[in-house]
C-alpha atoms as a PDB file:
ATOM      1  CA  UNK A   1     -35.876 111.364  28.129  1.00  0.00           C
ATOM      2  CA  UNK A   2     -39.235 111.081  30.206  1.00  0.00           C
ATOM      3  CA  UNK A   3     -38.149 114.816  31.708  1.00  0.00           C
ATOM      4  CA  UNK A   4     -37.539 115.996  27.986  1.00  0.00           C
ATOM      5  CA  UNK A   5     -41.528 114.899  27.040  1.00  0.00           C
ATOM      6  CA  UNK A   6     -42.662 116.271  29.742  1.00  0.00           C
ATOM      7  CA  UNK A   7     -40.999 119.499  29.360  1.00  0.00           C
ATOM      8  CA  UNK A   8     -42.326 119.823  25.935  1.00  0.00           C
ATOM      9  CA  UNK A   9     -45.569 118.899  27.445  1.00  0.00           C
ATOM     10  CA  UNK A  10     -45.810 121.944  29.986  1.00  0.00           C
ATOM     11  CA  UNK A  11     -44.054 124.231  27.116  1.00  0.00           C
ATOM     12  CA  UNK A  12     -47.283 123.471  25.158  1.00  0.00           C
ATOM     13  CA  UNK A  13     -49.549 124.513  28.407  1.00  0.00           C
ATOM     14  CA  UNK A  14     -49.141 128.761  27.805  1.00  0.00           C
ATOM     15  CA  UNK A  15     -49.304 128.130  24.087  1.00  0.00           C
ATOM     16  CA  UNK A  16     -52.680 126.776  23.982  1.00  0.00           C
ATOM     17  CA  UNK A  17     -53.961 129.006  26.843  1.00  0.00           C
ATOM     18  CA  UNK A  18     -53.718 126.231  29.648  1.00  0.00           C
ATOM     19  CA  UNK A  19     -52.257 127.580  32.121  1.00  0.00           C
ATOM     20  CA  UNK A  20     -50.768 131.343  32.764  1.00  0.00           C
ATOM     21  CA  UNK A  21     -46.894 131.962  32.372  1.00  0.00           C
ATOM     22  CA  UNK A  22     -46.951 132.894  36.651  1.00  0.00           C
ATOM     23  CA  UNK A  23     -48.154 129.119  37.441  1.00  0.00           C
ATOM     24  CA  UNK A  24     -44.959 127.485  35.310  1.00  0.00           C
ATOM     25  CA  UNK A  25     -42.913 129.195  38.494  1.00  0.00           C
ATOM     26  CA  UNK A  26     -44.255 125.766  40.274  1.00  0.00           C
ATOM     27  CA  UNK A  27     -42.032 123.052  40.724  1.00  0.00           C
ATOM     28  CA  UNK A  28     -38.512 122.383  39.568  1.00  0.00           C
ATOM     29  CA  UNK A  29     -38.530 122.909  36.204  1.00  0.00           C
ATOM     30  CA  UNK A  30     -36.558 125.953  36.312  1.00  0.00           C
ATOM     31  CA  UNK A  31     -33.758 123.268  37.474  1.00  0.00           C
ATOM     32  CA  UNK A  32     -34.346 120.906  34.229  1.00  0.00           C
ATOM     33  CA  UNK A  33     -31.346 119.620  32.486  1.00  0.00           C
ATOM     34  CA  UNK A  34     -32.403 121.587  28.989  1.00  0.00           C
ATOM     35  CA  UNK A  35     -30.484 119.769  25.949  1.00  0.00           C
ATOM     36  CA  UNK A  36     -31.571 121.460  23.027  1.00  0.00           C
ATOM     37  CA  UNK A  37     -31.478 125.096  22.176  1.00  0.00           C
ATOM     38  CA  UNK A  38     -35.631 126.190  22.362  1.00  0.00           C
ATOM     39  CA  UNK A  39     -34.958 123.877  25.751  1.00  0.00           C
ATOM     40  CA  UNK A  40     -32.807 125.830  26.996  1.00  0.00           C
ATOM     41  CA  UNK A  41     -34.015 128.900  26.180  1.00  0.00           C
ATOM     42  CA  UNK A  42     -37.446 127.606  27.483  1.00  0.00           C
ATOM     43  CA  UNK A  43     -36.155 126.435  31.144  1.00  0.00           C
ATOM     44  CA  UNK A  44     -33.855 129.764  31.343  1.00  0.00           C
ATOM     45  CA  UNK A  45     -37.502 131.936  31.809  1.00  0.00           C
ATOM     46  CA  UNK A  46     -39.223 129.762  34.078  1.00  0.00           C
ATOM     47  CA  UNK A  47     -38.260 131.065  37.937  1.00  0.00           C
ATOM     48  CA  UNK A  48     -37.859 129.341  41.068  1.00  0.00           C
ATOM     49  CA  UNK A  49     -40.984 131.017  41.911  1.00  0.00           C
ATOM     50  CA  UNK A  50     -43.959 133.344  40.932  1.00  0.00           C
ATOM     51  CA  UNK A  51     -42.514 135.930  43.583  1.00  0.00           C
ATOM     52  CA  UNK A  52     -39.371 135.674  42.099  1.00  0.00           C
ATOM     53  CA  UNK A  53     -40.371 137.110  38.646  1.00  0.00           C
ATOM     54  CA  UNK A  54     -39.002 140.649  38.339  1.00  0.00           C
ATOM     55  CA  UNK A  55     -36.433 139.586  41.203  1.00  0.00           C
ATOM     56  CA  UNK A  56     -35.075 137.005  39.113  1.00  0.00           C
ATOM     57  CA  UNK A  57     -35.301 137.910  35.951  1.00  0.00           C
ATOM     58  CA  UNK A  58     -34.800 141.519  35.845  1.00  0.00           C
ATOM     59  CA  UNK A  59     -37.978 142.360  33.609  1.00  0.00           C
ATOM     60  CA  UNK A  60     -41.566 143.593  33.835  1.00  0.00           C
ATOM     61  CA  UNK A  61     -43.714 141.290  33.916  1.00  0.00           C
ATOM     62  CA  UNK A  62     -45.430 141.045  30.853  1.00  0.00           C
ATOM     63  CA  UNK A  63     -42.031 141.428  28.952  1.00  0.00           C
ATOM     64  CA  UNK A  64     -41.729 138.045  30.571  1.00  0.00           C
ATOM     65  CA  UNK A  65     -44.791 136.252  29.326  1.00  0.00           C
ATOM     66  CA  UNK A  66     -44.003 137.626  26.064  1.00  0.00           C
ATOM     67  CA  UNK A  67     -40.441 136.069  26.029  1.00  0.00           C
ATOM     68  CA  UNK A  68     -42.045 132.970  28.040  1.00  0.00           C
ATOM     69  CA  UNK A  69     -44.791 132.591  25.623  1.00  0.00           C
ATOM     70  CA  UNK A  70     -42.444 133.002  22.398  1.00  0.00           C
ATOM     71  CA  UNK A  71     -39.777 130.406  23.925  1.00  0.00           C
ATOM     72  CA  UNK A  72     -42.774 127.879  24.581  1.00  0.00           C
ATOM     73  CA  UNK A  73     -43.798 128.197  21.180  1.00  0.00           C
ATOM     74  CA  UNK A  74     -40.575 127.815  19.640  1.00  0.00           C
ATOM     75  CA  UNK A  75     -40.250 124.793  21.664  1.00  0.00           C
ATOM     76  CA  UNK A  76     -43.146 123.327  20.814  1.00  0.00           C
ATOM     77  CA  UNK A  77     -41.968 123.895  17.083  1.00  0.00           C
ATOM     78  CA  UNK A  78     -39.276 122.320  17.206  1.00  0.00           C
ATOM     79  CA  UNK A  79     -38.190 118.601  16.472  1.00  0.00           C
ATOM     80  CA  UNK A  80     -39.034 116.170  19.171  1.00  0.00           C
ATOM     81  CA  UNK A  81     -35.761 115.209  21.381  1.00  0.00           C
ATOM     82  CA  UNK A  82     -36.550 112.185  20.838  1.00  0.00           C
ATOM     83  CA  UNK A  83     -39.348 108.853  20.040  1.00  0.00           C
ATOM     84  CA  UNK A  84     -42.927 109.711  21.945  1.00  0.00           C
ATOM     85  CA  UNK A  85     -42.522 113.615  21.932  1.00  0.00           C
END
């Protein structure tokens, strides 16, 4: 549940302007075990790494942030996973 907050957490980052769509390539999160639908749709656009973008992916890149920023934000929209989100 704690990887579920913070999840929603980091999904909120790009929406607010915190933090550019490249720098969610840090990490594992690409890895996460997604449960809901804006989850998964969410953890399916963040790469392994920010090298990996176009590789990955298949798209320019900002047809990426687009699709990253619109999956954050539907995310963040959505109903908490669970108590504390």
């Amino acid at each position: 549940m704690a990887r579920r907050h913070a999840l929603r957490r980091l999904a909120a980052r790009p929406v607010d302007g915190d933090i550019a769509p490249a720098d969610l390539a840090t990490g594992d999160w690409w890895e996460a075990e997604a449960e809901s639908v804006e989850e998964r749709a969410f953890v399916s656009l963040i790469p392994r790494c920010g090298c990996c973008i176009g590789y990955t992916l298949g798209l320019d890149r900002r047809t990426w942030e687009a699709g990253i920023r619109t999956a954050a934000l539907a995310l963040t929209s959505s109903a908490p996973g669970g108590p504390g989100c």
